[in-house]
C-alpha atoms as a PDB file:
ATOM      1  CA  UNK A   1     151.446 178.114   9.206  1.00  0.00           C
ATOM      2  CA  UNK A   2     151.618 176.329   5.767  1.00  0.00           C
ATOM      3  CA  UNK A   3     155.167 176.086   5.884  1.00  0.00           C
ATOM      4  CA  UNK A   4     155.006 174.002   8.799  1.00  0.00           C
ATOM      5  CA  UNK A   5     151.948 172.290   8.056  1.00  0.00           C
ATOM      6  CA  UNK A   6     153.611 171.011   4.946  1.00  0.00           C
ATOM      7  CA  UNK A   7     156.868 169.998   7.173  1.00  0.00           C
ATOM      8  CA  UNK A   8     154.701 168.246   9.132  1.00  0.00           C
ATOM      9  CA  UNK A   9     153.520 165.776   6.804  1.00  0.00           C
ATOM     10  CA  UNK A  10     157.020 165.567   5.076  1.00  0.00           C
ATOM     11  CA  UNK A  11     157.968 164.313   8.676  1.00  0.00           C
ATOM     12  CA  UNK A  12     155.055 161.582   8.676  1.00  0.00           C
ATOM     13  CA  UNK A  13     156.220 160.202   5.231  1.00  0.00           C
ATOM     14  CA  UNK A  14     159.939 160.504   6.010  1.00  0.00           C
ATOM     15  CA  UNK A  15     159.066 158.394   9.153  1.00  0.00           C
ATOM     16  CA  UNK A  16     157.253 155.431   6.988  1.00  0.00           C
ATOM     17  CA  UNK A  17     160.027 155.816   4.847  1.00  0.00           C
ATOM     18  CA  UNK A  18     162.572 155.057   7.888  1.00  0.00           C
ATOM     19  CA  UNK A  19     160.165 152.405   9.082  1.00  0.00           C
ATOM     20  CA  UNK A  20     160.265 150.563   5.817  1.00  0.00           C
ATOM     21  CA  UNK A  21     156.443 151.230   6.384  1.00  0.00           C
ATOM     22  CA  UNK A  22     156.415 148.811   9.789  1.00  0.00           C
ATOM     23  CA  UNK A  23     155.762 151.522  11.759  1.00  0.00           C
ATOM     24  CA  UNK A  24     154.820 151.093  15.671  1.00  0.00           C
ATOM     25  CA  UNK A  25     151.037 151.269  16.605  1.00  0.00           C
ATOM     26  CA  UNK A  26     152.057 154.286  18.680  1.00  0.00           C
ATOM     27  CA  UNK A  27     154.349 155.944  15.388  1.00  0.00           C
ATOM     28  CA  UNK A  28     151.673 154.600  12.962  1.00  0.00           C
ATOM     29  CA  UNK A  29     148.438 156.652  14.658  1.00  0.00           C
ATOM     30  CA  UNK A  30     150.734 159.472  14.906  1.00  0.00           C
ATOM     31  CA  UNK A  31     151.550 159.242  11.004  1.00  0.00           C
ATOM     32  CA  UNK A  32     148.214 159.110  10.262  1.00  0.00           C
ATOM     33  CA  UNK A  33     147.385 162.506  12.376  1.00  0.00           C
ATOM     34  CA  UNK A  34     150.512 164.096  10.684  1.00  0.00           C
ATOM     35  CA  UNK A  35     149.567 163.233   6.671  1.00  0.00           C
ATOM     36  CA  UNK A  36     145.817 164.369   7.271  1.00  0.00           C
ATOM     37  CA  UNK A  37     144.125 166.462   4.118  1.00  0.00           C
ATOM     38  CA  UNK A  38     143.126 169.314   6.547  1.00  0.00           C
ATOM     39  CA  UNK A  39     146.736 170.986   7.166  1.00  0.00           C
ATOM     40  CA  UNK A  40     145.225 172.340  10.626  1.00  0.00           C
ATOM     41  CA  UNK A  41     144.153 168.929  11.455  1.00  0.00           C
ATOM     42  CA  UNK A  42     148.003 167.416  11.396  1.00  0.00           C
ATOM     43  CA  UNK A  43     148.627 169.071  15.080  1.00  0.00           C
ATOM     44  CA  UNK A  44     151.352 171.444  15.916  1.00  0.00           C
ATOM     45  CA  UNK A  45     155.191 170.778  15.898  1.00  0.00           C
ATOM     46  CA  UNK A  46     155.632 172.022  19.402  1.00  0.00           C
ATOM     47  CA  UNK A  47     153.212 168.970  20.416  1.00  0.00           C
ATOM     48  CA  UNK A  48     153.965 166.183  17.962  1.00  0.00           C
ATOM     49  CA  UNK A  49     157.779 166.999  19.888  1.00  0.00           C
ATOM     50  CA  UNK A  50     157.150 165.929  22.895  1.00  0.00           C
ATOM     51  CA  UNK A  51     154.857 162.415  22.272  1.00  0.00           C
ATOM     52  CA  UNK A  52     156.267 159.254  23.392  1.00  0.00           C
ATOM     53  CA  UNK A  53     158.292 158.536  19.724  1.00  0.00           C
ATOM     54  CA  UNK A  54     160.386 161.912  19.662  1.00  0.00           C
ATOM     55  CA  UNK A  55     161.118 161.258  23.534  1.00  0.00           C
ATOM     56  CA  UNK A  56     162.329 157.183  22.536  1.00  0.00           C
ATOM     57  CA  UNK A  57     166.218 156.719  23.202  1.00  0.00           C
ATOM     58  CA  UNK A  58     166.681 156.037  19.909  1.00  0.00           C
ATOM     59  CA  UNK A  59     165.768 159.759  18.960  1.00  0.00           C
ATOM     60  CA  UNK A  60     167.510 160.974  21.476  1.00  0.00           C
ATOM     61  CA  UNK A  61     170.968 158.624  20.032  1.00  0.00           C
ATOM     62  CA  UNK A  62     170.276 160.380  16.655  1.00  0.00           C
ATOM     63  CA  UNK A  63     169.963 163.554  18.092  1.00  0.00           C
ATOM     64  CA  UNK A  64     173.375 163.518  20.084  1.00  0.00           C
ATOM     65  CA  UNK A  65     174.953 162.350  17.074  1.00  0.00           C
ATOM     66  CA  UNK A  66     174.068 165.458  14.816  1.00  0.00           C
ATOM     67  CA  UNK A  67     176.152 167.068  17.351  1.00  0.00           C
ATOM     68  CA  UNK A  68     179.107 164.534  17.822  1.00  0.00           C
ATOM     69  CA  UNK A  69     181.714 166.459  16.909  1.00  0.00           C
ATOM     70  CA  UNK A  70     181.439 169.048  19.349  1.00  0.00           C
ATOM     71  CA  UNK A  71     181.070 166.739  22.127  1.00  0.00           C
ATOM     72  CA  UNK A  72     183.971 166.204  24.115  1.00  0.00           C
ATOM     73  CA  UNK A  73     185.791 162.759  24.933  1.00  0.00           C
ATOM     74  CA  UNK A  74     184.052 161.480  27.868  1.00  0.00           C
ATOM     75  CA  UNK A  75     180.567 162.998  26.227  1.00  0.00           C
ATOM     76  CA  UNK A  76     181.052 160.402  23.587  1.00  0.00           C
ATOM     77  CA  UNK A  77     182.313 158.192  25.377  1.00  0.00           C
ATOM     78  CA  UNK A  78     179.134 157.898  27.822  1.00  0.00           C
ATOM     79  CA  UNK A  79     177.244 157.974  24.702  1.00  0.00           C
ATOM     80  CA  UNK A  80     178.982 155.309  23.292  1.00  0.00           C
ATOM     81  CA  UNK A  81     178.029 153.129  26.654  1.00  0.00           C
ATOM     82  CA  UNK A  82     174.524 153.257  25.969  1.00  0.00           C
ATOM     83  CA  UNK A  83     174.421 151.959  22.312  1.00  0.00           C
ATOM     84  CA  UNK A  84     174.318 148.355  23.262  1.00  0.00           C
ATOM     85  CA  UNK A  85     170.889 149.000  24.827  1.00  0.00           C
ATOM     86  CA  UNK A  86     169.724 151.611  22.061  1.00  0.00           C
ATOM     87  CA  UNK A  87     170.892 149.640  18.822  1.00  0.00           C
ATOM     88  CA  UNK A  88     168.690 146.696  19.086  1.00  0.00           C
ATOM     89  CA  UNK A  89     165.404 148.723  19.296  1.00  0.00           C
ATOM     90  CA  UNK A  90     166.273 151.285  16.038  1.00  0.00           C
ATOM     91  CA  UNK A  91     165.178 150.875  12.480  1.00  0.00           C
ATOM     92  CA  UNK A  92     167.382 149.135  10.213  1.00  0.00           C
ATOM     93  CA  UNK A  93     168.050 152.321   8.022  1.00  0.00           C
ATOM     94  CA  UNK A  94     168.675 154.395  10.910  1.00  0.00           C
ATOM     95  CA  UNK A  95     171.745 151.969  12.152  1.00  0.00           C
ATOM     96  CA  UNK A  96     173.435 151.459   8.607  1.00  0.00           C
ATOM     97  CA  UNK A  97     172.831 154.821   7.394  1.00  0.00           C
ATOM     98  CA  UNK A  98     173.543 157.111  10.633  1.00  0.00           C
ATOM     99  CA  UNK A  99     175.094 155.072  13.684  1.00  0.00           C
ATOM    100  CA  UNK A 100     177.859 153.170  11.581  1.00  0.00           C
ATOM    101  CA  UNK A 101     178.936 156.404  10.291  1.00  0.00           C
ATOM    102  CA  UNK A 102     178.678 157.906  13.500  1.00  0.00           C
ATOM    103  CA  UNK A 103     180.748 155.521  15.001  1.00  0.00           C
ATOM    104  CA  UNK A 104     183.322 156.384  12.573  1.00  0.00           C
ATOM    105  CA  UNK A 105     183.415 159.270  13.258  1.00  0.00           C
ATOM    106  CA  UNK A 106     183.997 158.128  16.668  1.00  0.00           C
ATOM    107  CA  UNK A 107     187.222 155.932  15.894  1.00  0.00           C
ATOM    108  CA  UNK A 108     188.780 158.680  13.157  1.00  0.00           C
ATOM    109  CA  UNK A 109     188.339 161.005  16.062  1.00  0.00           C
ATOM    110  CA  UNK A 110     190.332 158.330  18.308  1.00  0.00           C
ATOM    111  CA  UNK A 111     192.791 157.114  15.958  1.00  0.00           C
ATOM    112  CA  UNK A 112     193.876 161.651  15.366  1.00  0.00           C
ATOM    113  CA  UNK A 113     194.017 161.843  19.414  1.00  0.00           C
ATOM    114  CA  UNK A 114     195.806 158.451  19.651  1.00  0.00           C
ATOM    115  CA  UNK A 115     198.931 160.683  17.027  1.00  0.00           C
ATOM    116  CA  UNK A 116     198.851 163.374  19.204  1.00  0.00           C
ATOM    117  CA  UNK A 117     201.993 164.185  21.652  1.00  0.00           C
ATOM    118  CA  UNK A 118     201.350 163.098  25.210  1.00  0.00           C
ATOM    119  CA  UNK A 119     200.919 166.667  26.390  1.00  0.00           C
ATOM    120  CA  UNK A 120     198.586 168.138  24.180  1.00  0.00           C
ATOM    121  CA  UNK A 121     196.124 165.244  25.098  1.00  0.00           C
ATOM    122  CA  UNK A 122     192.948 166.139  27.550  1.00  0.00           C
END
């Protein structure tokens, strides 16, 4: 229970750290709960999972991307379709530091299909 009390917390400072400290009213009472003194206090993971931030688009964007490699071509390609409506709402950090590199990914994984012969393509 320590273990993930202390994880806990780490989360609420890595999330002011993302949020250059601007953090939504919704994020920022969250925060708060999560880097109480009282480790039993800070709720539990299973619950801070499913509020409103962890369920944002956004998240959801940086979770498909920790998997991008094993998604297949149209996968990423319907992910790619939603950006334009994700991007403008995610922290700064969040779209230099894990979408442009994601999206390299993206056009490396492209450029290596566009070499392949014709009939090995999907």
């Amino acid at each position: 229970k320590a273990a993930a009390a202390s994880d806990i917390w780490a989360l609420a400072q890595l999330l002011t750290e993302i949020h250059d400290d601007e953090l939504p009213p919704t994020l920022a009472k969250l925060t708060k709960r999560m880097s109480m003194t009282s480790p039993a206090s800070r709720g539990k993971a299973g619950q801070i999972a499913k509020t409103a931030y962890f369920q944002h688009p956004v998240v959801a964007a940086l979770d498909f991307i920790q998997n991008l490699t094993l998604k297949d071509h149209n996968e990423v390609l319907a992910f790619l379709r939603t950006l334009p409506a994700v991007l403008p709402t995610a922290p700064p950090k969040a779209c230099v530091f894990t979408f442009v590199p994601a999206l390299k990914t993206c056009l490396e994984r492209s450029s290596a299909q566009d070499r392949r012969p014709e009939e090995n393509r999907e």
